[in-house]
PDB file of N, CA and C in Angstrom:
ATOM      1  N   UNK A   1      79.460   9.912 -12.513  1.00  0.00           N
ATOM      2  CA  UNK A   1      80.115   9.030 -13.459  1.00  0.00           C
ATOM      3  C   UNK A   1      79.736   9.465 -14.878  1.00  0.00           C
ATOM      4  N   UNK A   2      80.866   9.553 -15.613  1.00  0.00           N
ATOM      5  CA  UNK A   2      80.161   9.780 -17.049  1.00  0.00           C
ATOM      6  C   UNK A   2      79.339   8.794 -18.129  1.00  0.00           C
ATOM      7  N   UNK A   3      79.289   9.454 -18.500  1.00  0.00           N
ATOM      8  CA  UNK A   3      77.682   8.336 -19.586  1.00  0.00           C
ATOM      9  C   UNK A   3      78.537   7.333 -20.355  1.00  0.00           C
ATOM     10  N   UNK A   4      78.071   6.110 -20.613  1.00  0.00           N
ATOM     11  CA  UNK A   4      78.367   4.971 -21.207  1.00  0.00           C
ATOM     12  C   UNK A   4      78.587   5.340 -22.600  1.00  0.00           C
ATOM     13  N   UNK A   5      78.182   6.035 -23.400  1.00  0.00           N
ATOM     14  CA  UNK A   5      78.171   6.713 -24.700  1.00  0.00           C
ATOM     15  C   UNK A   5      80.085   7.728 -24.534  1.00  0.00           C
ATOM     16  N   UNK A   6      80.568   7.787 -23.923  1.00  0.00           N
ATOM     17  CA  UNK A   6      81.445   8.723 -23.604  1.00  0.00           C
ATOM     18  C   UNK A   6      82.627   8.076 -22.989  1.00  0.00           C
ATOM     19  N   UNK A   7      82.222   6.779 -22.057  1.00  0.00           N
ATOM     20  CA  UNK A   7      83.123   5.889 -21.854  1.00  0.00           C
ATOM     21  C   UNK A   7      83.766   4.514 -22.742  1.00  0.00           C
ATOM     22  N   UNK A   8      83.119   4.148 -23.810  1.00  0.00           N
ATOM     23  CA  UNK A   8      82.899   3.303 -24.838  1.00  0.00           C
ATOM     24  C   UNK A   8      82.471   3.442 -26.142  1.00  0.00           C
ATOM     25  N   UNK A   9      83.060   2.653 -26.786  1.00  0.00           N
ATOM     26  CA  UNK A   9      82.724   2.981 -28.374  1.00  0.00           C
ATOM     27  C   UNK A   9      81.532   2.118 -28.237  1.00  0.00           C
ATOM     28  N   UNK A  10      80.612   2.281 -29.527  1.00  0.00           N
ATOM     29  CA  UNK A  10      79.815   1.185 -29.678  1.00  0.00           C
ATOM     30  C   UNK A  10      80.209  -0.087 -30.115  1.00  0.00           C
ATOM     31  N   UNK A  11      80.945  -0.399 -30.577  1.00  0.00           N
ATOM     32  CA  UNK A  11      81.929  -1.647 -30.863  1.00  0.00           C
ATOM     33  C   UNK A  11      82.181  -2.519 -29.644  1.00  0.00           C
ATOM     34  N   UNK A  12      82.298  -1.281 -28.475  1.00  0.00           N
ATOM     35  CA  UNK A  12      83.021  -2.158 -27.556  1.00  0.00           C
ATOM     36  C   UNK A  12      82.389  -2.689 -26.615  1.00  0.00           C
ATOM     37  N   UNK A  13      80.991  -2.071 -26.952  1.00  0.00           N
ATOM     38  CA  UNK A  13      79.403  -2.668 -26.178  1.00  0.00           C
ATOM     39  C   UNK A  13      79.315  -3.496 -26.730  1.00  0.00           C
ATOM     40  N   UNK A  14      79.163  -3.712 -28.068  1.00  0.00           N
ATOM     41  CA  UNK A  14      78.458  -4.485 -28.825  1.00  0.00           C
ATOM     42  C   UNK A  14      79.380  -6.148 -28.738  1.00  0.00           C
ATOM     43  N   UNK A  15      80.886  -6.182 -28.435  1.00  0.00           N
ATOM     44  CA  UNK A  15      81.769  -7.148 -28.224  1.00  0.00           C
ATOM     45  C   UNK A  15      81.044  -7.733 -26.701  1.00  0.00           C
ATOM     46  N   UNK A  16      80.568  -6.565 -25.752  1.00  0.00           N
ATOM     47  CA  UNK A  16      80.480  -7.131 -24.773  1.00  0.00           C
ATOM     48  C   UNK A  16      78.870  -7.961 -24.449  1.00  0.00           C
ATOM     49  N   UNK A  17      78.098  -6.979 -24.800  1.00  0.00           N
ATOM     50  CA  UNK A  17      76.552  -7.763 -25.486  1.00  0.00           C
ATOM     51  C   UNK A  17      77.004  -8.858 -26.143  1.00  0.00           C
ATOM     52  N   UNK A  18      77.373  -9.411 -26.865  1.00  0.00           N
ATOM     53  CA  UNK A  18      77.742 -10.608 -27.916  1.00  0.00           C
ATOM     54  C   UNK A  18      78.255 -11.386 -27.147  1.00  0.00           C
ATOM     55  N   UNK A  19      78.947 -11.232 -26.188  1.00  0.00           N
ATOM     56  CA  UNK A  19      79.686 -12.490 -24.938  1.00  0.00           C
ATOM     57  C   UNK A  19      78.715 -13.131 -24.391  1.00  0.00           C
ATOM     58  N   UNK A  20      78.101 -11.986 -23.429  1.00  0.00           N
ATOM     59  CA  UNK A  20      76.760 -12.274 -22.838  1.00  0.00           C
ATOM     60  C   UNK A  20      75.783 -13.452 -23.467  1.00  0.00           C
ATOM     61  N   UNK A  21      75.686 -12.900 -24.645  1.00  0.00           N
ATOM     62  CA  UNK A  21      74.455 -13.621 -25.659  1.00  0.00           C
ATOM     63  C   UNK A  21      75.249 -14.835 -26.098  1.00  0.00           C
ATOM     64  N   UNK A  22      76.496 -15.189 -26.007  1.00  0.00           N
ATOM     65  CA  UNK A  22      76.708 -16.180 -26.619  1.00  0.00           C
ATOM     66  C   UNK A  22      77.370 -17.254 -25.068  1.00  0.00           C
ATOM     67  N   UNK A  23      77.660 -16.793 -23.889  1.00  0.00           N
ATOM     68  CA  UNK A  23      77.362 -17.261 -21.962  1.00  0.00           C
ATOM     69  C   UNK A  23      79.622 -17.541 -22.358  1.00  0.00           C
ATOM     70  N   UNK A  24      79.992 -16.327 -22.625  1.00  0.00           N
ATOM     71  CA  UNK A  24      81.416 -16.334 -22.234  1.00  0.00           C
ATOM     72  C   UNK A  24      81.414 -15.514 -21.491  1.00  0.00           C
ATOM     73  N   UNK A  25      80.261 -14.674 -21.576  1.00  0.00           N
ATOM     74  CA  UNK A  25      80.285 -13.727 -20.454  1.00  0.00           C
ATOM     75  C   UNK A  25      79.446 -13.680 -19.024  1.00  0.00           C
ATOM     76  N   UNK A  26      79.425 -13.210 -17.882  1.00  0.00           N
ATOM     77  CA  UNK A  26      78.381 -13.107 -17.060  1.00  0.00           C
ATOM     78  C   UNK A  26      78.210 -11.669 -17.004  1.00  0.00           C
ATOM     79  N   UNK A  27      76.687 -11.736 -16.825  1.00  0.00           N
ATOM     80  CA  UNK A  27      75.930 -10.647 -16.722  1.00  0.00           C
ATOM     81  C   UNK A  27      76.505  -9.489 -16.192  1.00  0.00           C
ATOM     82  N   UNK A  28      76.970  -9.983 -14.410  1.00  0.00           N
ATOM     83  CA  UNK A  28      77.906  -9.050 -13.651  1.00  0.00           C
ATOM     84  C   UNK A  28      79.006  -8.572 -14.035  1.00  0.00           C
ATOM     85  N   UNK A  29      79.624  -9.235 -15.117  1.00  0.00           N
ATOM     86  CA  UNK A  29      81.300  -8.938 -15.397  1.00  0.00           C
ATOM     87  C   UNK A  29      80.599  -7.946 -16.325  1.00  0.00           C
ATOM     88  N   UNK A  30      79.466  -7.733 -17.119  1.00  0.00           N
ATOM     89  CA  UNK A  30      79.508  -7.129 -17.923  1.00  0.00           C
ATOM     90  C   UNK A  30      78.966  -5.534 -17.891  1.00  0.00           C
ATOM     91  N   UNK A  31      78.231  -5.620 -16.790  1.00  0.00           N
ATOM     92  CA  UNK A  31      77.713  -4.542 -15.471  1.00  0.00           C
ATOM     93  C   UNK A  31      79.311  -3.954 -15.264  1.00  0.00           C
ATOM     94  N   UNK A  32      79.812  -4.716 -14.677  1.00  0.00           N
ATOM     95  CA  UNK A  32      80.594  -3.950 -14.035  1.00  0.00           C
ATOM     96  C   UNK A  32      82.162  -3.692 -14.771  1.00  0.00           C
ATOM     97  N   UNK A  33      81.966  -4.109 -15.989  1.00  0.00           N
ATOM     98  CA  UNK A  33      82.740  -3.557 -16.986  1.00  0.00           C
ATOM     99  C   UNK A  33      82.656  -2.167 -17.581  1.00  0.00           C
ATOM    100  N   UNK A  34      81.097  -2.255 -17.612  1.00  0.00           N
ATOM    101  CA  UNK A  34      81.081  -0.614 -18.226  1.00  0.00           C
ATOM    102  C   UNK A  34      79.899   0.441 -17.124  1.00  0.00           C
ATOM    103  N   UNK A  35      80.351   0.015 -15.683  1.00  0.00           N
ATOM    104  CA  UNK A  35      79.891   0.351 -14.950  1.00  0.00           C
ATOM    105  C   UNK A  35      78.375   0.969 -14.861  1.00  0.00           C
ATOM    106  N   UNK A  36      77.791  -0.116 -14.814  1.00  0.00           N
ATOM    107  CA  UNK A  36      76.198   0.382 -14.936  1.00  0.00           C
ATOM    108  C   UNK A  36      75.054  -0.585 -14.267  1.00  0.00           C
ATOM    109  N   UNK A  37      74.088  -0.428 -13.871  1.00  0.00           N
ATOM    110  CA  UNK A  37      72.937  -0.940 -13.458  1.00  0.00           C
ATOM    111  C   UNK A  37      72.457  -2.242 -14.526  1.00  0.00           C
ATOM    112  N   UNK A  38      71.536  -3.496 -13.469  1.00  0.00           N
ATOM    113  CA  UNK A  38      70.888  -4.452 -13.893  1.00  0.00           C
ATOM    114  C   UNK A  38      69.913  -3.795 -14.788  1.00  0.00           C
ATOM    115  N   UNK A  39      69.580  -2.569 -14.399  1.00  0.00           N
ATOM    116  CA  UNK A  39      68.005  -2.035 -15.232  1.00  0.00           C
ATOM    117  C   UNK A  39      68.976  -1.421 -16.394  1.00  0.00           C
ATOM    118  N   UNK A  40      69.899  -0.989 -16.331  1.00  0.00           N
ATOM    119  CA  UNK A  40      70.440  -0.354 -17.784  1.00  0.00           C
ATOM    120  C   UNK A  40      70.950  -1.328 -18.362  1.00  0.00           C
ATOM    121  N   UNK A  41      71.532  -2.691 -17.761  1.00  0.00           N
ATOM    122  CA  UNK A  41      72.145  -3.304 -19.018  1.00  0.00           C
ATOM    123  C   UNK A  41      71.175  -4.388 -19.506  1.00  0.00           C
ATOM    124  N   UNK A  42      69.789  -4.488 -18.883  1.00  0.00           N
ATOM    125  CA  UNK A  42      68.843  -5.033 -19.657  1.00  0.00           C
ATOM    126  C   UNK A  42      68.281  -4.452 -21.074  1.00  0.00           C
ATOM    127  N   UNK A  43      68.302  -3.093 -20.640  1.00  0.00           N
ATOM    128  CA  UNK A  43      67.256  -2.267 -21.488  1.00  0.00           C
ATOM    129  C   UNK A  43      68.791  -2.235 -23.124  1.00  0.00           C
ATOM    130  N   UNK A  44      69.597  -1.910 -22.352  1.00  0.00           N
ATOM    131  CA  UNK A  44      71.053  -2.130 -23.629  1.00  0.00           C
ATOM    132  C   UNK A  44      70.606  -3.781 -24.318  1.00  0.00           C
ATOM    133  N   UNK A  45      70.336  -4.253 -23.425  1.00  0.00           N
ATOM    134  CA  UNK A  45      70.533  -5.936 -24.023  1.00  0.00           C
ATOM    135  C   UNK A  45      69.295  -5.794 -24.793  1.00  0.00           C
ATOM    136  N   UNK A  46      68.237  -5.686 -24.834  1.00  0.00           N
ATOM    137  CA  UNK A  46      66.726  -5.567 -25.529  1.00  0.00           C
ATOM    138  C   UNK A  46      67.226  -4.603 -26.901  1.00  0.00           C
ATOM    139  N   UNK A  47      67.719  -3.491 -26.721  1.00  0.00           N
ATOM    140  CA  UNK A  47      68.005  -2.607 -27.796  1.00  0.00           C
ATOM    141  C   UNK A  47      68.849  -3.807 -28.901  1.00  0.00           C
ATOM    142  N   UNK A  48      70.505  -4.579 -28.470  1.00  0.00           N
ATOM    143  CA  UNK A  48      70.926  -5.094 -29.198  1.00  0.00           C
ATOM    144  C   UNK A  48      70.323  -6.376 -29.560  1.00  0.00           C
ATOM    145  N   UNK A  49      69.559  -6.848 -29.111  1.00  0.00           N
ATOM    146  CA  UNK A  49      68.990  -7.825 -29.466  1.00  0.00           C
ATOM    147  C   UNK A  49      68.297  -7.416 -30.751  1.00  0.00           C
ATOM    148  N   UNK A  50      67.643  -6.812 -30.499  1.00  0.00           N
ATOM    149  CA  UNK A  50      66.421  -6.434 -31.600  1.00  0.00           C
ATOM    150  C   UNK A  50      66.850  -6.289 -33.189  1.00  0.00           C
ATOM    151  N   UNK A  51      68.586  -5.546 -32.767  1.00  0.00           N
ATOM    152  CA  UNK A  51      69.064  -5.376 -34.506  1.00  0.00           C
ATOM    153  C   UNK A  51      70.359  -5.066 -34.108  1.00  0.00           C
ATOM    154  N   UNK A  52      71.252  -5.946 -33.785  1.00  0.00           N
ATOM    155  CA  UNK A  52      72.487  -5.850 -33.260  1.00  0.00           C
ATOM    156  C   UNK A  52      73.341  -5.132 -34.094  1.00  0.00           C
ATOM    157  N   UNK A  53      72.774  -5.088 -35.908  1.00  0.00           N
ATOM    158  CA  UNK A  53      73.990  -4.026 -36.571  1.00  0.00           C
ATOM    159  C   UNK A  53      73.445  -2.654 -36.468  1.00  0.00           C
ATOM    160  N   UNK A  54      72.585  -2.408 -35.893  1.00  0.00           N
ATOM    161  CA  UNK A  54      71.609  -1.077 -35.824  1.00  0.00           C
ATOM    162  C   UNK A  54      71.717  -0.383 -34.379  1.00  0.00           C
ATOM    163  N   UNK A  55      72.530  -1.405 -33.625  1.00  0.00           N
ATOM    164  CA  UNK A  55      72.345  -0.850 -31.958  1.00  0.00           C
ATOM    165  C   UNK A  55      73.048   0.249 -31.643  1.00  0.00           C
ATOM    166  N   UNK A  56      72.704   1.417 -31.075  1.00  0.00           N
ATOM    167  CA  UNK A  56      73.654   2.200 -30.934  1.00  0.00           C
ATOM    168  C   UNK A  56      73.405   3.058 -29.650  1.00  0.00           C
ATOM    169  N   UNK A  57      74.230   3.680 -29.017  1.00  0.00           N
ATOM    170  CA  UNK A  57      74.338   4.348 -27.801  1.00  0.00           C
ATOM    171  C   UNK A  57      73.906   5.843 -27.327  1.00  0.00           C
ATOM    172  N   UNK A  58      73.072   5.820 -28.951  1.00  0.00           N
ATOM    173  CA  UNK A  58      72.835   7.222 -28.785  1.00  0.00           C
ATOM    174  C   UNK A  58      71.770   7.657 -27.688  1.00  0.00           C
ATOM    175  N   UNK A  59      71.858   8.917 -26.849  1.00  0.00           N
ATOM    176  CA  UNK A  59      70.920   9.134 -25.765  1.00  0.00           C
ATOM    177  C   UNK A  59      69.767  10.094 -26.756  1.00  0.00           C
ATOM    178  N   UNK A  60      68.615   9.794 -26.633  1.00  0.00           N
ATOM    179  CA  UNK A  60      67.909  10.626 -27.078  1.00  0.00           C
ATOM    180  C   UNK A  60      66.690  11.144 -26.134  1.00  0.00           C
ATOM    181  N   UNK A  61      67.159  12.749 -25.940  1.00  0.00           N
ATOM    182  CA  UNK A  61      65.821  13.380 -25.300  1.00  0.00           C
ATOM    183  C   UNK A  61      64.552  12.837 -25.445  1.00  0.00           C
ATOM    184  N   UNK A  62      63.587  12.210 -24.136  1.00  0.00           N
ATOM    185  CA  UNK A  62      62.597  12.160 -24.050  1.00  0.00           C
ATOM    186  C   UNK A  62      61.253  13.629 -24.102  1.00  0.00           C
ATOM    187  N   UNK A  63      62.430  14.295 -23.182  1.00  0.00           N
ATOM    188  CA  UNK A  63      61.502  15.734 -22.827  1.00  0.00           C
ATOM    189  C   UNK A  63      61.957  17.066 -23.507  1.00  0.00           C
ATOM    190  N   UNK A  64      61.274  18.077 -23.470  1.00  0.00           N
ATOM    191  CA  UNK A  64      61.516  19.225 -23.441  1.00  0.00           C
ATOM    192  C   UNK A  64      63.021  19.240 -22.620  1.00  0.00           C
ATOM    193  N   UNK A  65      64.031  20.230 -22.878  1.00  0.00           N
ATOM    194  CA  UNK A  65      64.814  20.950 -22.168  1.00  0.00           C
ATOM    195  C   UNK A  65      64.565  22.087 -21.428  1.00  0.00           C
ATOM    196  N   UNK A  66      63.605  22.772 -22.086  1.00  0.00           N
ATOM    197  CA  UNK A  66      62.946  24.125 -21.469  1.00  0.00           C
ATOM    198  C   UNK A  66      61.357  24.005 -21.345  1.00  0.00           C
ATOM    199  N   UNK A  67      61.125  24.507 -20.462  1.00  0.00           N
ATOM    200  CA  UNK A  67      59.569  25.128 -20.501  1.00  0.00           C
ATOM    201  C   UNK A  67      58.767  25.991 -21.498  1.00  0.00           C
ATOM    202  N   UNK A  68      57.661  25.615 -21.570  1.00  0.00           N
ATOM    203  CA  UNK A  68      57.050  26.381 -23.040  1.00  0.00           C
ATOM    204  C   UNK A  68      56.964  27.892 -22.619  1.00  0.00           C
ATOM    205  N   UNK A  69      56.590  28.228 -23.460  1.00  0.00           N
ATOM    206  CA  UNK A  69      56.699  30.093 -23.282  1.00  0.00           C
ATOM    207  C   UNK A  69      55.721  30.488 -22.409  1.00  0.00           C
ATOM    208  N   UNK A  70      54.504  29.727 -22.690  1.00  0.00           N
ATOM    209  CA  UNK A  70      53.134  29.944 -21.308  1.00  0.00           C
ATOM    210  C   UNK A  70      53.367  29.985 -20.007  1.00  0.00           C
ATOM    211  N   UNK A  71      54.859  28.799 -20.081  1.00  0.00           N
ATOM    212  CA  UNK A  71      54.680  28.057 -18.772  1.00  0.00           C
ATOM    213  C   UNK A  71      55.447  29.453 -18.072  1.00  0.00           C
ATOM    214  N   UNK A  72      56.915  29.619 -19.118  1.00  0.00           N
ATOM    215  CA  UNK A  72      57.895  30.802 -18.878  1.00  0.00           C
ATOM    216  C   UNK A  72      57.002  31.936 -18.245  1.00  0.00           C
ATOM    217  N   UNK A  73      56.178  32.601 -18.520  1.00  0.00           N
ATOM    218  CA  UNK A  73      55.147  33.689 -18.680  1.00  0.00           C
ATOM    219  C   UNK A  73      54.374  33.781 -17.480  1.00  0.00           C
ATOM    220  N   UNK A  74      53.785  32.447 -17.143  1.00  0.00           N
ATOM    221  CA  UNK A  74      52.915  32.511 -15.654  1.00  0.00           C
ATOM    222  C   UNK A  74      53.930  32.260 -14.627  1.00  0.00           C
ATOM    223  N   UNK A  75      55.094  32.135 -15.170  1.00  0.00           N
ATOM    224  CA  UNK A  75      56.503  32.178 -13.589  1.00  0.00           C
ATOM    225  C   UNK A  75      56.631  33.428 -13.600  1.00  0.00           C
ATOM    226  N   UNK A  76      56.715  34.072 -14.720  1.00  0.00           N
ATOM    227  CA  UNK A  76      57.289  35.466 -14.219  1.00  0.00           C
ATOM    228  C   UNK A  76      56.231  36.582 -13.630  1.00  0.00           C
ATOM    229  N   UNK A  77      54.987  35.919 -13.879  1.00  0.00           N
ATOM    230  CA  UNK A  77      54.265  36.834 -12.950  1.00  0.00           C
ATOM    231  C   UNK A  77      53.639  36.226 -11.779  1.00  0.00           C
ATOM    232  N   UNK A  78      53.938  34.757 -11.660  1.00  0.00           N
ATOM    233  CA  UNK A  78      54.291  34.440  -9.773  1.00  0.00           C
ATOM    234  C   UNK A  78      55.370  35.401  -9.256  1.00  0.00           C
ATOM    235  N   UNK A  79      56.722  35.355 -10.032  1.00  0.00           N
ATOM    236  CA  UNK A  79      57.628  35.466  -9.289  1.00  0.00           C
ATOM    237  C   UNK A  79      57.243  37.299  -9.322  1.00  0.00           C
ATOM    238  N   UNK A  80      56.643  37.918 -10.027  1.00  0.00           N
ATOM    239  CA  UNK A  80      56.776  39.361 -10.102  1.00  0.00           C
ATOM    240  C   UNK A  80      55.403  39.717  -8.269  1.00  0.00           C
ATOM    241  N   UNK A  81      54.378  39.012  -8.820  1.00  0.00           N
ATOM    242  CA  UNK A  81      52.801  38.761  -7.425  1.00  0.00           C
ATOM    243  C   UNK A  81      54.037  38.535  -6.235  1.00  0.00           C
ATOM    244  N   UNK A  82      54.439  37.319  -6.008  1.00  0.00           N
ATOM    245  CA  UNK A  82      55.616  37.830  -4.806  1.00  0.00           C
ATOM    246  C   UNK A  82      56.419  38.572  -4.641  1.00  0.00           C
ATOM    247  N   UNK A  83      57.366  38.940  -5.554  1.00  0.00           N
ATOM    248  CA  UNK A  83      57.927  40.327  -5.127  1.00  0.00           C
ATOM    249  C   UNK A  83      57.383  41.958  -4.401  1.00  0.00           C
ATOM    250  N   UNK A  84      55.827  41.556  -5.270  1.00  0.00           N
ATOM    251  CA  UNK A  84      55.521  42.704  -4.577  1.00  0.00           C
ATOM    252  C   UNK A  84      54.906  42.775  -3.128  1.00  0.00           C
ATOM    253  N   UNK A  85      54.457  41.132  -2.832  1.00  0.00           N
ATOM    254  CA  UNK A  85      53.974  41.087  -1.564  1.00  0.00           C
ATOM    255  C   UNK A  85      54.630  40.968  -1.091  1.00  0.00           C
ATOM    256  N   UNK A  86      56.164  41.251  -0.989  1.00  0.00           N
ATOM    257  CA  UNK A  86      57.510  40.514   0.137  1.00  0.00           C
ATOM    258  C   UNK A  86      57.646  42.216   0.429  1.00  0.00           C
ATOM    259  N   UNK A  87      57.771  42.983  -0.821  1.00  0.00           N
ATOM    260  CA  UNK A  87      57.825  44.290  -0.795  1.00  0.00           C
ATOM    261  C   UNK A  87      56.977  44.964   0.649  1.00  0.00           C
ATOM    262  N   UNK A  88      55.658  44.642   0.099  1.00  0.00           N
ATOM    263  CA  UNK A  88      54.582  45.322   0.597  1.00  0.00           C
ATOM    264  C   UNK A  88      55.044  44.651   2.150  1.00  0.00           C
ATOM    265  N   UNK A  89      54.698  43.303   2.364  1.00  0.00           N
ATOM    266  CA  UNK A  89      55.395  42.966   3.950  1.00  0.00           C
ATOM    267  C   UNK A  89      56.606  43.342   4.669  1.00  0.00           C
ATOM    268  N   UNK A  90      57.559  43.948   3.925  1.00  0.00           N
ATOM    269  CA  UNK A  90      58.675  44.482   4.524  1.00  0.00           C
ATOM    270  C   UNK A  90      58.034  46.221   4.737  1.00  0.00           C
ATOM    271  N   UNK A  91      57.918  46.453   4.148  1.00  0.00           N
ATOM    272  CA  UNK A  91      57.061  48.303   4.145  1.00  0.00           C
ATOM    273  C   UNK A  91      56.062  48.136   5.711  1.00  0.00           C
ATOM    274  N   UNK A  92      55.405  47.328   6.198  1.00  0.00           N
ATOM    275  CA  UNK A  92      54.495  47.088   7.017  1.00  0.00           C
ATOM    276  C   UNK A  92      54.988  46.665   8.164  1.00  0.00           C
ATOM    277  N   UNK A  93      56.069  45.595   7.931  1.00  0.00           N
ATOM    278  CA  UNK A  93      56.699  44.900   9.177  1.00  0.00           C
ATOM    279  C   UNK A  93      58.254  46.219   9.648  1.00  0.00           C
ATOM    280  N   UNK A  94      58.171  46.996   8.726  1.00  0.00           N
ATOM    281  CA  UNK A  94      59.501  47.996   8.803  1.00  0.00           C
ATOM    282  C   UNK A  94      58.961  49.248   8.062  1.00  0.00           C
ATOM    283  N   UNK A  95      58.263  49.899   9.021  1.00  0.00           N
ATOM    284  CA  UNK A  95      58.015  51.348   8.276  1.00  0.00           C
ATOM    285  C   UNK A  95      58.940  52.263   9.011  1.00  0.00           C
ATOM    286  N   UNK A  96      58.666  53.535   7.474  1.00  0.00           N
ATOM    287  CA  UNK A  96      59.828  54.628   7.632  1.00  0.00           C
ATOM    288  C   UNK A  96      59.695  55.449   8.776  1.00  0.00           C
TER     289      UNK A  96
END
């Protein structure tokens, strides 16, 4: 399913948060309006609460996207240490 940020303007959250908060709306209609979880449309409801002209949908990276260069560096010489022992076990299990 695509992201709530992509299916909705923020306007059109923010109409639907505002129902909720003001009981024209139910919780479920509002779940399942912009198709999403009890745990996501709490954590939405806490965000607009807090500063309803400030609320916005933006997703922001918690983590890294990539691995640090160290991390990059000790994979490639796992992955290089096995190659050569898959090597060396095929040479042994299949000699010339």
């Amino acid at each position: 399913m695509e992201q709530i940020h992509r299916r909705f303007t923020v306007e059109q959250v923010k109409v639907l948060l505002k129902g909720y908060c003001e009981s024209t709306l139910d919780r479920a209609a509002v779940e399942e309006t912009l198709g999403i979880s009890k745990t996501r449309f709490f954590a939405l409801l806490k965000s607009y609460r807090h500063d309803p002209d400030q609320f916005a949908l933006n997703y922001e990276r918690t983590s890294h996207t990539r691995l640090s260069a160290s991390t990059e560096r000790e994979i490639g010489v796992v992955d290089y240490v096995l190659n050569l022992t898959l090597l060396s076990v095929r040479k042994l299990t299949h000699p010339l």
